[in-house]
Protein backbone atom coordinates (compact mmCIF):
# COMPACT_ATOMS: atom_id res chain seq x y z
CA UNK A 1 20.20 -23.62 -0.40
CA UNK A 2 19.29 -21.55 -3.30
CA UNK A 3 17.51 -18.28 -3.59
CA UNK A 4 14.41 -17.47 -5.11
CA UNK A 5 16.70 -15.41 -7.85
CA UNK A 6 19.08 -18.29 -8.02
CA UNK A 7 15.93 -20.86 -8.84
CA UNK A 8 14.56 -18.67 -11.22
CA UNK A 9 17.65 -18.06 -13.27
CA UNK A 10 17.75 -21.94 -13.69
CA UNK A 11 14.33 -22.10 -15.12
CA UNK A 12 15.65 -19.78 -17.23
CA UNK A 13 18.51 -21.09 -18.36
CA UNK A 14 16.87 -24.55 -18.58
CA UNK A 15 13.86 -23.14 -20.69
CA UNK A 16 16.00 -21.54 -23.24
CA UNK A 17 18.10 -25.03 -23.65
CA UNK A 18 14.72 -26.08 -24.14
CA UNK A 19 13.41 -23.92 -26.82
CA UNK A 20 16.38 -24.06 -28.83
CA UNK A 21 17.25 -27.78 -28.40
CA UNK A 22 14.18 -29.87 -27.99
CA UNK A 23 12.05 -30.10 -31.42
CA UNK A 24 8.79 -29.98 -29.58
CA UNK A 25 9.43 -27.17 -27.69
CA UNK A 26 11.12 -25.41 -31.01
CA UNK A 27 7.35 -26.03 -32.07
CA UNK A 28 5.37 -24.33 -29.96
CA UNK A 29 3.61 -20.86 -29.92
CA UNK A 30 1.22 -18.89 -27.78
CA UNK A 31 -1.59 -20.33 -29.16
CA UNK A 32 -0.52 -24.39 -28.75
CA UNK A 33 0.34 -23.31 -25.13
CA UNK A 34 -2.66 -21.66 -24.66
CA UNK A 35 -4.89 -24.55 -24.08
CA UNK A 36 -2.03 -26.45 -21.88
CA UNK A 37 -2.28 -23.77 -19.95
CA UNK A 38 -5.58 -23.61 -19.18
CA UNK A 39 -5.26 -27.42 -18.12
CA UNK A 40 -2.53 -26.69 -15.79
CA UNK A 41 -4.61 -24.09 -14.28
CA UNK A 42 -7.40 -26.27 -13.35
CA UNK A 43 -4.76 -28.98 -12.87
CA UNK A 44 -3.51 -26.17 -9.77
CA UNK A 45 -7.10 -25.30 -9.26
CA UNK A 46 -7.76 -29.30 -8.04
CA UNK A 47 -4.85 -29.34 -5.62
CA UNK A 48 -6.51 -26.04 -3.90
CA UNK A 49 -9.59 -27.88 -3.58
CA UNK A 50 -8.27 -30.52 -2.27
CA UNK A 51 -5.75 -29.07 0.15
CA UNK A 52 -3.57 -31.03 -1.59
CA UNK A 53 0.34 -29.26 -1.01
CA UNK A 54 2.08 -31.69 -2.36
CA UNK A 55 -0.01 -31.19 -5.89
CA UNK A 56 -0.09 -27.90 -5.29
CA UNK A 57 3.53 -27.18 -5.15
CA UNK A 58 4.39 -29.24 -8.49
CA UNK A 59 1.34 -27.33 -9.98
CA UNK A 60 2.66 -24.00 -9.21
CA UNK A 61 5.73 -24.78 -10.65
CA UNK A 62 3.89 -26.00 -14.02
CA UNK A 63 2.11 -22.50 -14.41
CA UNK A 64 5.72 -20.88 -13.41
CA UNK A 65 6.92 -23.07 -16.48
CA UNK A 66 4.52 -21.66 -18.45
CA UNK A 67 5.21 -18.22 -17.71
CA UNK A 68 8.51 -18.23 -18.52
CA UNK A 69 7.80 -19.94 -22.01
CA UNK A 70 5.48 -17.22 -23.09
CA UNK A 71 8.07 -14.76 -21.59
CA UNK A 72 10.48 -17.02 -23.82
CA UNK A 73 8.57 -16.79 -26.81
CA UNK A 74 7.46 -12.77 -26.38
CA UNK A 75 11.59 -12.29 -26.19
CA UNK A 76 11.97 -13.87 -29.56
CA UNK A 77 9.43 -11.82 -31.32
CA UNK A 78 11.13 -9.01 -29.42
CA UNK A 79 7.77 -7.75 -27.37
CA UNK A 80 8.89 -7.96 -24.36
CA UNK A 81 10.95 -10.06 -21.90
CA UNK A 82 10.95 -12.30 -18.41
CA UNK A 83 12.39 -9.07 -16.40
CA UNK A 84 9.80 -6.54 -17.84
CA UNK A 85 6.83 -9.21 -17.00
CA UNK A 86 8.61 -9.39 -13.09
CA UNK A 87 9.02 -5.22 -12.97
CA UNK A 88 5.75 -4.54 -14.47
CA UNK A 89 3.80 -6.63 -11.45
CA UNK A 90 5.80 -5.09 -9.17
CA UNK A 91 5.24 -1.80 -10.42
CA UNK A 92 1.47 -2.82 -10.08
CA UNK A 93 1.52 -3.95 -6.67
CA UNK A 94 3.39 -0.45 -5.41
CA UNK A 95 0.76 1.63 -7.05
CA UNK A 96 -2.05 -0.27 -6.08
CA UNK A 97 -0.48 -0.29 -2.41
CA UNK A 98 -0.60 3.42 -1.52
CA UNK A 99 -1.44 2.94 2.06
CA UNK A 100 1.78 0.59 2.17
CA UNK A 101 4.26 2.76 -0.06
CA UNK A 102 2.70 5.89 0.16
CA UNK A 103 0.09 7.97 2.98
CA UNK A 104 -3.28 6.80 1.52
CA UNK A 105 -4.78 5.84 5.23
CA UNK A 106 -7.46 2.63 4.79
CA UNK A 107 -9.25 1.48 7.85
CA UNK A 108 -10.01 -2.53 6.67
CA UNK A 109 -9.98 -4.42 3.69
CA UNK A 110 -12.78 -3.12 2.29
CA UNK A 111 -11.38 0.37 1.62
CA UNK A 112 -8.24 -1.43 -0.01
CA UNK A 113 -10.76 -3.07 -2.16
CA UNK A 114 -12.08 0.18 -2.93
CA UNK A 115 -9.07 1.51 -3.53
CA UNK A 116 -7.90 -1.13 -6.02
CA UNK A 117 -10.47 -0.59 -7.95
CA UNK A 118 -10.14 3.05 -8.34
CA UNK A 119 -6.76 2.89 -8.84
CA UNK A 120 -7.23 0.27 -11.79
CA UNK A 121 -9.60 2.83 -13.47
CA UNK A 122 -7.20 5.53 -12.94
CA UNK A 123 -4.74 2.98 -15.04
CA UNK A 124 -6.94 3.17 -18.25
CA UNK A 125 -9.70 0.26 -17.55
CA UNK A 126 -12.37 1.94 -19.33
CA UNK A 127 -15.21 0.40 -17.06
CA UNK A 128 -15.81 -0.78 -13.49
CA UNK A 129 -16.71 -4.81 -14.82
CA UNK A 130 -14.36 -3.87 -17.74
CA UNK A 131 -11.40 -6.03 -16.18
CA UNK A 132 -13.44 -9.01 -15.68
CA UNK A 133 -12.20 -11.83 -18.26
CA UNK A 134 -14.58 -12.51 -21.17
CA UNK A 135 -13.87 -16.54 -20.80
CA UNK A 136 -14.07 -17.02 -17.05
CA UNK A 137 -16.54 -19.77 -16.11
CA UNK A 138 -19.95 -18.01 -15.46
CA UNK A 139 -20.42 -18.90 -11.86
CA UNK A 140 -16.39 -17.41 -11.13
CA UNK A 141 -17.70 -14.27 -13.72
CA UNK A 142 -20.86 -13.53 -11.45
CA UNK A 143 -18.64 -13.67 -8.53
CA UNK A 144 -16.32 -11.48 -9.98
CA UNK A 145 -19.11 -9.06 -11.65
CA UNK A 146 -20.93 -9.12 -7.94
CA UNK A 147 -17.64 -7.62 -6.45
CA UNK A 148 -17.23 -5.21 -7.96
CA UNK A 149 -20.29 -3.81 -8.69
CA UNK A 150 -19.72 -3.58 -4.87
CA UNK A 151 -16.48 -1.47 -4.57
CA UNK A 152 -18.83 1.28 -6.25
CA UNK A 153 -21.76 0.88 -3.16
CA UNK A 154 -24.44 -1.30 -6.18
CA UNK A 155 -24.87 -3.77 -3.00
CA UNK A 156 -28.00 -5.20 -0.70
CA UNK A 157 -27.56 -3.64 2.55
CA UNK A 158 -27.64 -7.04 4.33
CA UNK A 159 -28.87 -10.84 3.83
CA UNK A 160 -32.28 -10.70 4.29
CA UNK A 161 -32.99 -8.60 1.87
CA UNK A 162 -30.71 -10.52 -0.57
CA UNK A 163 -32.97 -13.56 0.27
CA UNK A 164 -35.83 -11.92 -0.49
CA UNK A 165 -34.47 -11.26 -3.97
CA UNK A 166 -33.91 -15.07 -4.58
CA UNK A 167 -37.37 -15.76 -3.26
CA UNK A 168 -38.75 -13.61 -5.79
CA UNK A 169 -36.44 -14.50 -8.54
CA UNK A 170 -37.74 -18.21 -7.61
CA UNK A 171 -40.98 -17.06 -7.54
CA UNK A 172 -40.83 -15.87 -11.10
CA UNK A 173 -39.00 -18.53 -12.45
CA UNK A 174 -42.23 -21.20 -11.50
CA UNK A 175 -44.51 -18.59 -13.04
CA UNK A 176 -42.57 -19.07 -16.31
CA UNK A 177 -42.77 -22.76 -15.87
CA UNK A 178 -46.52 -23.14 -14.71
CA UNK A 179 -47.39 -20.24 -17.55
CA UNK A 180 -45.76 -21.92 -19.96
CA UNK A 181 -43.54 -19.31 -21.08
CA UNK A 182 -41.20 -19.43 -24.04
CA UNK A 183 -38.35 -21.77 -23.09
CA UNK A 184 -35.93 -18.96 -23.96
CA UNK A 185 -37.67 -17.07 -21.01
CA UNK A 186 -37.01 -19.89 -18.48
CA UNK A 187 -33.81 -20.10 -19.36
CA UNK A 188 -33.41 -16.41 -18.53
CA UNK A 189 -35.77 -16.57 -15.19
CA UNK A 190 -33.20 -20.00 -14.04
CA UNK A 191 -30.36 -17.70 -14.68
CA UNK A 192 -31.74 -15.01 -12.30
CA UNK A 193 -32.18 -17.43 -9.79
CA UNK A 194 -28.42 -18.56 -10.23
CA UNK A 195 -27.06 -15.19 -10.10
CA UNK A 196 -29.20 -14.07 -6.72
CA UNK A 197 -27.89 -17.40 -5.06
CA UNK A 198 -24.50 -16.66 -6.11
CA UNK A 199 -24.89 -12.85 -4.74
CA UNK A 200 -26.33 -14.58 -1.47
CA UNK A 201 -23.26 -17.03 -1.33
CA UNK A 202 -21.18 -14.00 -0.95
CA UNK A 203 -22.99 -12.46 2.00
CA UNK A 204 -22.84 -15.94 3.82
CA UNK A 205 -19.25 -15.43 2.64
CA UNK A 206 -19.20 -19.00 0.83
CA UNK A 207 -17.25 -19.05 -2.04
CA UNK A 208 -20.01 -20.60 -4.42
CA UNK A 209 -17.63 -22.06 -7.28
CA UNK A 210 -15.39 -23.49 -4.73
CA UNK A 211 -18.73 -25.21 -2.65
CA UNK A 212 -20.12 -26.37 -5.53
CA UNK A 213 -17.18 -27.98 -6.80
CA UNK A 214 -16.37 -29.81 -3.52
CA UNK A 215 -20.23 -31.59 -3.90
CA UNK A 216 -19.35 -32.18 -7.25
CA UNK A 217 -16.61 -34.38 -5.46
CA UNK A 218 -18.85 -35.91 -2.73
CA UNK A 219 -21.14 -36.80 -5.49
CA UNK A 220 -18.27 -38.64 -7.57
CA UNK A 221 -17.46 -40.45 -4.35
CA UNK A 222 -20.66 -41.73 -3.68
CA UNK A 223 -21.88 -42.85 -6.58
CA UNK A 224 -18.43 -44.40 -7.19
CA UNK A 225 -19.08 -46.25 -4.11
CA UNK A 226 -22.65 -47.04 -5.37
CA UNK A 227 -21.68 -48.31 -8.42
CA UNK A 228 -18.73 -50.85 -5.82
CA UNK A 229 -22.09 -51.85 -4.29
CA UNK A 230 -24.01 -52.97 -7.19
CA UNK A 231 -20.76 -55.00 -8.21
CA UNK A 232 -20.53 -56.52 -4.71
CA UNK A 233 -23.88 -57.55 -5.20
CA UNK A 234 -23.80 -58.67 -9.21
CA UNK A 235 -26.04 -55.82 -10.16
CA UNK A 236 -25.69 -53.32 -12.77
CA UNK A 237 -26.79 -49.95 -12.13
CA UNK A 238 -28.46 -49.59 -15.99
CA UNK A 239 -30.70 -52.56 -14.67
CA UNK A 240 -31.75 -51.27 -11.20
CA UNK A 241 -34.65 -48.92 -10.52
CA UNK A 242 -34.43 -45.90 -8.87
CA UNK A 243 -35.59 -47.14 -5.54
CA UNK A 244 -32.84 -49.76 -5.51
CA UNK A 245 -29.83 -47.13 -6.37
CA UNK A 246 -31.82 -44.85 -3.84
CA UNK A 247 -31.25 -47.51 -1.22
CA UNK A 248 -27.81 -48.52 -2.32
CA UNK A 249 -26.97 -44.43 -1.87
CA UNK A 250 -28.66 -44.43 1.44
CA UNK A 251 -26.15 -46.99 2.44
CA UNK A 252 -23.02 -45.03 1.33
CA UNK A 253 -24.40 -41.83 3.12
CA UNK A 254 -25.02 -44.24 6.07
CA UNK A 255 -21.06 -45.23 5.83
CA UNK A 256 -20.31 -41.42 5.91
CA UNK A 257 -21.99 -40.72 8.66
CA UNK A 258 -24.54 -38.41 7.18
């Protein structure tokens, strides 16, 4: 059986046969991977939605491709290599890991989230949301913004009052509406609402991008199966009114069990 090291040397070896061998890989740069990349990642993202293990181990090898092409690539225009990517993380980990490699004493997660963060400043990150990525998806960027705005005590003290504060960003948001506001204000009164749900997702401890995207699935499914219906039946959903889809989705929830 091999070893991690012995695996990884393969990938290697086989990605530099690759690069200089194959005329599309010859072709590519950083910025044609980029976008494969970000495929693969939601590709990897699915199969963790879906509990999926099978996926998700052929995905994780994909984005380990991928690694080791840029690594590949960064080599040639002699930036850096595979080995300094590997040290460099590991480096990271040990420094952000006092209370494992040195005596920093923590008492639960929450003071090794702490920690982290301090530790990232202390690194040359310029700002406490500065390490959040520009082009995350907004919900996964609120999450992201919400934590750590926490590490540095900017936090409700529970979730009542963190209901409250979506009750009154709701509140102003159908003022807007029923006032007639600008549409541009609206907009910005919907997003508060979106962002206080989000914050009160995380005190339920739900992860919001990962609930929302599993009704995104039931929804597919049932309206799939809605749509199987109306075939059964020689209908066409374009040609039904609401009431009859609404009855034909009533059905498939019925099927479900809820």
């Amino acid at each position: 059986m091999e070893t991690n090291g012995e695996s990884l040397l393969r990938l290697v070896k086989i990605m530099n046969e690759l690069r200089e061998q194959c005329p599309w890989d010859k072709k590519q740069t950083i910025d044609t991977l980029r976008t494969l990349t970000i495929e693969e990642t939601f590709e990897l993202a699915d199969a963790i939605t879906d509990h999926d293990w099978k996926n998700l181990k052929e995905e994780l090898g994909d984005i380990l491709l991928h690694i080791t092409f840029y690594a590949r690539i960064a080599t040639e225009e002699k930036q850096f290599t595979l080995d300094e990517v590997i040290n460099g993380v590991c480096d990271k980990l040990i420094f952000r890991h006092p209370h494992i490699y040195s005596d920093t004493v923590v008492n639960n997660e929450e003071d090794v989230k702490k920690n982290w963060e301090k530790l990232k400043l202390k690194e040359g990150k310029k700002t406490i949301l500065g390490g959040v990525p520009r082009s995350l998806p907004a919900m996964v960027k609120a999450i992201r913004i919400q934590e750590k705005a926490k590490q540095v005590g900017f936090e409700w003290d529970n979730k009542e009052d963190v209901w409250k504060k979506v009750e009154e960003e709701m509140g102003e948001l159908q003022e807007a509406i029923t006032q007639h506001h600008t549409q541009e204000h609206i907009e910005e009164e919907f997003g508060d609402v979106l962002f206080s749900l989000i914050n009160y997702a995380r005190f339920l401890k739900i992860d919001a991008e990962g609930v929302l995207e599993k009704t995104n699935k039931k929804f597919i499914s049932r309206f799939n199966q809605m749509e199987e219906m109306a075939n059964e039946q020689k209908k066409d959903l374009h040609n039904m009114t609401l009431e009859e889809m609404d009855e034909l989705w009533n059905q498939v929830k019925r099927r479900r069990g809820k």
